[in-house]
N, C-alpha and C. Protein backbone atom coordinates (compact mmCIF):
# COMPACT_ATOMS: atom_id res chain seq x y z
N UNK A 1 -8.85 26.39 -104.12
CA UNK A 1 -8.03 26.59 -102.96
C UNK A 1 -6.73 27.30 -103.33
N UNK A 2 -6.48 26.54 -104.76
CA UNK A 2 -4.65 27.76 -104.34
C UNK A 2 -4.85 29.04 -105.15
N UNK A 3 -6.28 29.04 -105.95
CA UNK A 3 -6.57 30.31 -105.92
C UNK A 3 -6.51 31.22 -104.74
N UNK A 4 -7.53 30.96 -103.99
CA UNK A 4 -7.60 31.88 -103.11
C UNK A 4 -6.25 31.74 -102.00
N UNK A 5 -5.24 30.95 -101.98
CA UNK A 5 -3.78 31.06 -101.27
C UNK A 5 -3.44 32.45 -101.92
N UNK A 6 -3.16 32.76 -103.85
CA UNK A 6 -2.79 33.52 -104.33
C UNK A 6 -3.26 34.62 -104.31
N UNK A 7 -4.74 34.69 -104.12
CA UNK A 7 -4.82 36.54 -103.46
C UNK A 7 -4.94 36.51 -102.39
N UNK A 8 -4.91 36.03 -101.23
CA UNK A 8 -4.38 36.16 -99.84
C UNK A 8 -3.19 36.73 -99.94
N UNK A 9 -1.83 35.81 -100.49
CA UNK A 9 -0.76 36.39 -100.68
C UNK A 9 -0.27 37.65 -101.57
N UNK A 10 -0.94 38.11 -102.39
CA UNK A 10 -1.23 39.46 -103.36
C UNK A 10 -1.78 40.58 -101.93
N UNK A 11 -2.90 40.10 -101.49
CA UNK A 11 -3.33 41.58 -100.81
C UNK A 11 -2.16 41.61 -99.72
N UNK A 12 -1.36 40.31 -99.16
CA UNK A 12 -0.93 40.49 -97.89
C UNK A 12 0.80 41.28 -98.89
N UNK A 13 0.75 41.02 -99.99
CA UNK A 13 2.37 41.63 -100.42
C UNK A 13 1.82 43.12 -100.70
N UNK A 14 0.42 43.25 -100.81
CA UNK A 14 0.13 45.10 -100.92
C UNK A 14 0.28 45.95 -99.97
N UNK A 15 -0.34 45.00 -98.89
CA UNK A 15 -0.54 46.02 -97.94
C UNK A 15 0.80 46.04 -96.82
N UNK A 16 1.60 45.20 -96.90
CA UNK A 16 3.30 45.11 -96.67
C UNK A 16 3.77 46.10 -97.13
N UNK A 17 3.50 46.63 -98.49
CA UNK A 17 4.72 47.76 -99.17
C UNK A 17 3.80 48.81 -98.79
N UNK A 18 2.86 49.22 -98.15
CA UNK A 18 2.13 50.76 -98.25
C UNK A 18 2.87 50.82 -96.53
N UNK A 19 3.03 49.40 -95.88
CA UNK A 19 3.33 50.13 -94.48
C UNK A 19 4.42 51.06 -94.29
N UNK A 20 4.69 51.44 -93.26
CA UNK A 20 5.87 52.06 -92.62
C UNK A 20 6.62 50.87 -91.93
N UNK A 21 8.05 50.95 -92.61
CA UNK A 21 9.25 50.19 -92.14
C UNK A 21 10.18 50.60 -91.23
N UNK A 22 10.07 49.92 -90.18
CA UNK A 22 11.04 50.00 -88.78
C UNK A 22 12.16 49.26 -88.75
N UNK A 23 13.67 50.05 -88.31
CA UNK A 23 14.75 49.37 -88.23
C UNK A 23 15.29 49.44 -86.70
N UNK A 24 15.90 48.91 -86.26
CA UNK A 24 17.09 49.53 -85.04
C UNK A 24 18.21 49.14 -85.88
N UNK A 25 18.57 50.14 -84.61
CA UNK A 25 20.05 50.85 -85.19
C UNK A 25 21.26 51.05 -84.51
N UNK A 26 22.49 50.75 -84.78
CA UNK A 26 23.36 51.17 -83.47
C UNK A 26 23.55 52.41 -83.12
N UNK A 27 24.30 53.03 -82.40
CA UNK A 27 23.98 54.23 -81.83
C UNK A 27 24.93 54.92 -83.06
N UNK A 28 25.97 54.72 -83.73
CA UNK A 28 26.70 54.91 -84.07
C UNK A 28 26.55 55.25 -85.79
N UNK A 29 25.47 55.00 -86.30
CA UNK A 29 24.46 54.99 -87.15
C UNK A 29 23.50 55.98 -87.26
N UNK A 30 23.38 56.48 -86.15
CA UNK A 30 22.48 57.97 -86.19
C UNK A 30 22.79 59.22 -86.84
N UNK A 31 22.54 59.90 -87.59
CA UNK A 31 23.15 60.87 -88.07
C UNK A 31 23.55 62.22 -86.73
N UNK A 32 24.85 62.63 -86.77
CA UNK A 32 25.09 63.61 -85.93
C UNK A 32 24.16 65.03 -85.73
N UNK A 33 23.25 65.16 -86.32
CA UNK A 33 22.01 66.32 -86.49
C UNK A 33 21.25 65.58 -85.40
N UNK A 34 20.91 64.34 -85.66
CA UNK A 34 19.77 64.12 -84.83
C UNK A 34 19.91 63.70 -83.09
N UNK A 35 21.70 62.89 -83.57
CA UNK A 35 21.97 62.56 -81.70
C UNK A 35 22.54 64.12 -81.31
N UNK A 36 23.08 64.98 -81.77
CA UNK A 36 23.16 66.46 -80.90
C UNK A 36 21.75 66.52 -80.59
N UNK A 37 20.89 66.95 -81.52
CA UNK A 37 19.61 67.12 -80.90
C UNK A 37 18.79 66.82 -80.00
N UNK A 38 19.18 65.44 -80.12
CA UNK A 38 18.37 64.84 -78.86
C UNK A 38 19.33 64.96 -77.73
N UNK A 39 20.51 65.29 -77.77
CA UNK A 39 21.13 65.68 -76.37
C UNK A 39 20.95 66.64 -75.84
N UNK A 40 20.78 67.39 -76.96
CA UNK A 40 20.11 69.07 -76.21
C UNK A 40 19.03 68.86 -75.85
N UNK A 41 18.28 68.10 -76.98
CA UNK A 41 17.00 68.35 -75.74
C UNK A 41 16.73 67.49 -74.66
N UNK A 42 17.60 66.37 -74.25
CA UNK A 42 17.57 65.61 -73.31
C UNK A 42 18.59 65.73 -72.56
N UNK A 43 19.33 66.42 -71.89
CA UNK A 43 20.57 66.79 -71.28
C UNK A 43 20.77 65.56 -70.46
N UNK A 44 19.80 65.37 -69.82
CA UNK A 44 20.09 64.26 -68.48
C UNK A 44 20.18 62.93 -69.02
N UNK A 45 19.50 62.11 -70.37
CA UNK A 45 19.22 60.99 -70.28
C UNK A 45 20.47 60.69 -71.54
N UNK A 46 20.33 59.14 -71.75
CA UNK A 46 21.09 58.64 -72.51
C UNK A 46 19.99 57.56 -73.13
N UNK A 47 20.10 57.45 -74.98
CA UNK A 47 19.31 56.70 -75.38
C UNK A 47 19.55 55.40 -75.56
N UNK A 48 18.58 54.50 -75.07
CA UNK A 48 19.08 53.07 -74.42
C UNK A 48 18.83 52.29 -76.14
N UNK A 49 18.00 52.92 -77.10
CA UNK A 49 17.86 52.09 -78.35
C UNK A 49 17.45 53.32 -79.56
N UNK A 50 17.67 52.73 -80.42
CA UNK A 50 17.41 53.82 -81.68
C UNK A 50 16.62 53.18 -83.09
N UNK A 51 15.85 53.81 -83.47
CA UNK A 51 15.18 53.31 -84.81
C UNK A 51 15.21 54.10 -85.98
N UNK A 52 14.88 53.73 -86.62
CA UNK A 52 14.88 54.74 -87.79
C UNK A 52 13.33 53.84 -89.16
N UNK A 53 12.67 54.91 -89.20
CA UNK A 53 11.30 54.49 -89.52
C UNK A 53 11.17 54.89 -90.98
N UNK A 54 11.01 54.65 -92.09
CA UNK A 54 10.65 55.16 -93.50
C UNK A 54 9.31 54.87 -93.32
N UNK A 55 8.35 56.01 -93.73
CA UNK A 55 7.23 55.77 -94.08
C UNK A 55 6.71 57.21 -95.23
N UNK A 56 6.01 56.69 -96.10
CA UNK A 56 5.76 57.72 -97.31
C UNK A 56 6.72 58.36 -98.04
N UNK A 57 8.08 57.63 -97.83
CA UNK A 57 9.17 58.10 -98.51
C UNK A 57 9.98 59.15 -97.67
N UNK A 58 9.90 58.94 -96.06
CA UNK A 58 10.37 59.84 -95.38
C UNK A 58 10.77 59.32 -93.97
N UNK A 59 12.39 59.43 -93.83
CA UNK A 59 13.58 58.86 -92.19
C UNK A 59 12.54 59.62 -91.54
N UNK A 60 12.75 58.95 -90.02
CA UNK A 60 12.58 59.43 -88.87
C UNK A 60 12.82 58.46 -88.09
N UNK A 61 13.64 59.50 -87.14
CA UNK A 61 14.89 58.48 -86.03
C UNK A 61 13.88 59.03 -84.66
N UNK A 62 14.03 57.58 -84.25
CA UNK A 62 13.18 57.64 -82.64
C UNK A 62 13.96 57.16 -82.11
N UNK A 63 14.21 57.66 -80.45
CA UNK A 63 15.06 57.42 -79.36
C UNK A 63 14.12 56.86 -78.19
N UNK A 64 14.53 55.71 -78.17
CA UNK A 64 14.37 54.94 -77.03
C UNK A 64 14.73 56.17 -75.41
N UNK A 65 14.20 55.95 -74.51
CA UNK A 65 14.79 56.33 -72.86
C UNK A 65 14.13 56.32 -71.84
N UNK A 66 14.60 56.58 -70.64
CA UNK A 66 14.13 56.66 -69.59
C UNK A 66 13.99 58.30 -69.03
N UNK A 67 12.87 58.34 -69.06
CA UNK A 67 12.94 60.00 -68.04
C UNK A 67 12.32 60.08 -67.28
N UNK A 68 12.15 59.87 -65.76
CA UNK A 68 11.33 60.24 -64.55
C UNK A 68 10.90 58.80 -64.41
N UNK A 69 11.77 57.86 -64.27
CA UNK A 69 11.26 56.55 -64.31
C UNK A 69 10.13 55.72 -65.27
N UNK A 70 10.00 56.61 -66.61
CA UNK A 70 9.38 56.24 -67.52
C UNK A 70 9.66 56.05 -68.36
N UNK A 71 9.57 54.98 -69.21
CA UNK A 71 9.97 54.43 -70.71
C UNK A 71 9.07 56.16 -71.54
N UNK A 72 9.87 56.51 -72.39
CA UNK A 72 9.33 57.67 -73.35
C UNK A 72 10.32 57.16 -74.75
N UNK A 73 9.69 57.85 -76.19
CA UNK A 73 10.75 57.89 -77.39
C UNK A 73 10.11 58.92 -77.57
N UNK A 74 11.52 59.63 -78.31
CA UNK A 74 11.65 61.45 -79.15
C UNK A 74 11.97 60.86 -80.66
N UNK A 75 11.08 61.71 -81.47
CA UNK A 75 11.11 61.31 -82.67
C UNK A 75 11.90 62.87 -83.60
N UNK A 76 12.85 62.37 -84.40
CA UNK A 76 13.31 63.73 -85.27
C UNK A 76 13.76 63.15 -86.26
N UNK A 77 13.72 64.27 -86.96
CA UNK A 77 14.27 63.76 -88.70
C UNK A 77 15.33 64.03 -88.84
N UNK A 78 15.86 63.40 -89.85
CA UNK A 78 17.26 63.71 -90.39
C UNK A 78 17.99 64.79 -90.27
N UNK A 79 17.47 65.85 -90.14
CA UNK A 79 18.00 66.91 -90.30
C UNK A 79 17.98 67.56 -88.58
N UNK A 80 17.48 66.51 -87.66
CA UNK A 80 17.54 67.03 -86.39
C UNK A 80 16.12 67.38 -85.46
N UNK A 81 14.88 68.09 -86.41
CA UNK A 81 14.68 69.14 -85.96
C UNK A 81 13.39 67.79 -85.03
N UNK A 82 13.04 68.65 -84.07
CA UNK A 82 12.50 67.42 -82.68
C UNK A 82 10.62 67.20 -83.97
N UNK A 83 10.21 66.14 -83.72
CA UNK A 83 9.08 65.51 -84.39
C UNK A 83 8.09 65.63 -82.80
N UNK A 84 7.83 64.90 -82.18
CA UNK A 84 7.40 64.98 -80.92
C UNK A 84 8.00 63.63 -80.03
N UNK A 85 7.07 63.62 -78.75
CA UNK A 85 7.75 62.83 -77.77
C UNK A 85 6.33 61.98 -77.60
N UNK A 86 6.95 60.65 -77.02
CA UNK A 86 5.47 60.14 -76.84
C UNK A 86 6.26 58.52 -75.96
């Protein structure tokens, strides 16, 4: 039995570090590349939450919002440039 506790807990600490890690974030925390960006490309809205995702060794900031009465997030990297919308 506490064998098998110990590779339960082995595969479950493997497959923990291969995921992609999600944070929120205050707004204030965003790098200025990426909130210009998303203002340009969102002129009308304001982002109600913010994340910032590492996965494969690589940021990407997603914006929470509302557009046309629909929950949507815009995803861009560090450096700004738009990832997609979804």
């Amino acid at each position: 039995m506490r064998k098998t506790n110990q590779l339960i807990m082995a595969i479950s600490i493997i497959m923990l570090s291969s995921c992609a890690t999600e944070f929120n974030i205050i707004s204030d925390d965003v790098p200025v590349s990426v909130s210009s960006a998303f203002k340009t490309k969102y002129p009308s809205v304001t982002a109600t939450e913010w994340e910032v995702e590492k996965s494969d060794g690589r940021l990407t900031y997603e914006a929470a919002f509302k557009l046309d009465g629909k929950r949507k997030e815009a995803a861009f990297k560090p450096d700004g440039t738009f990832i997609n919308e979804h």
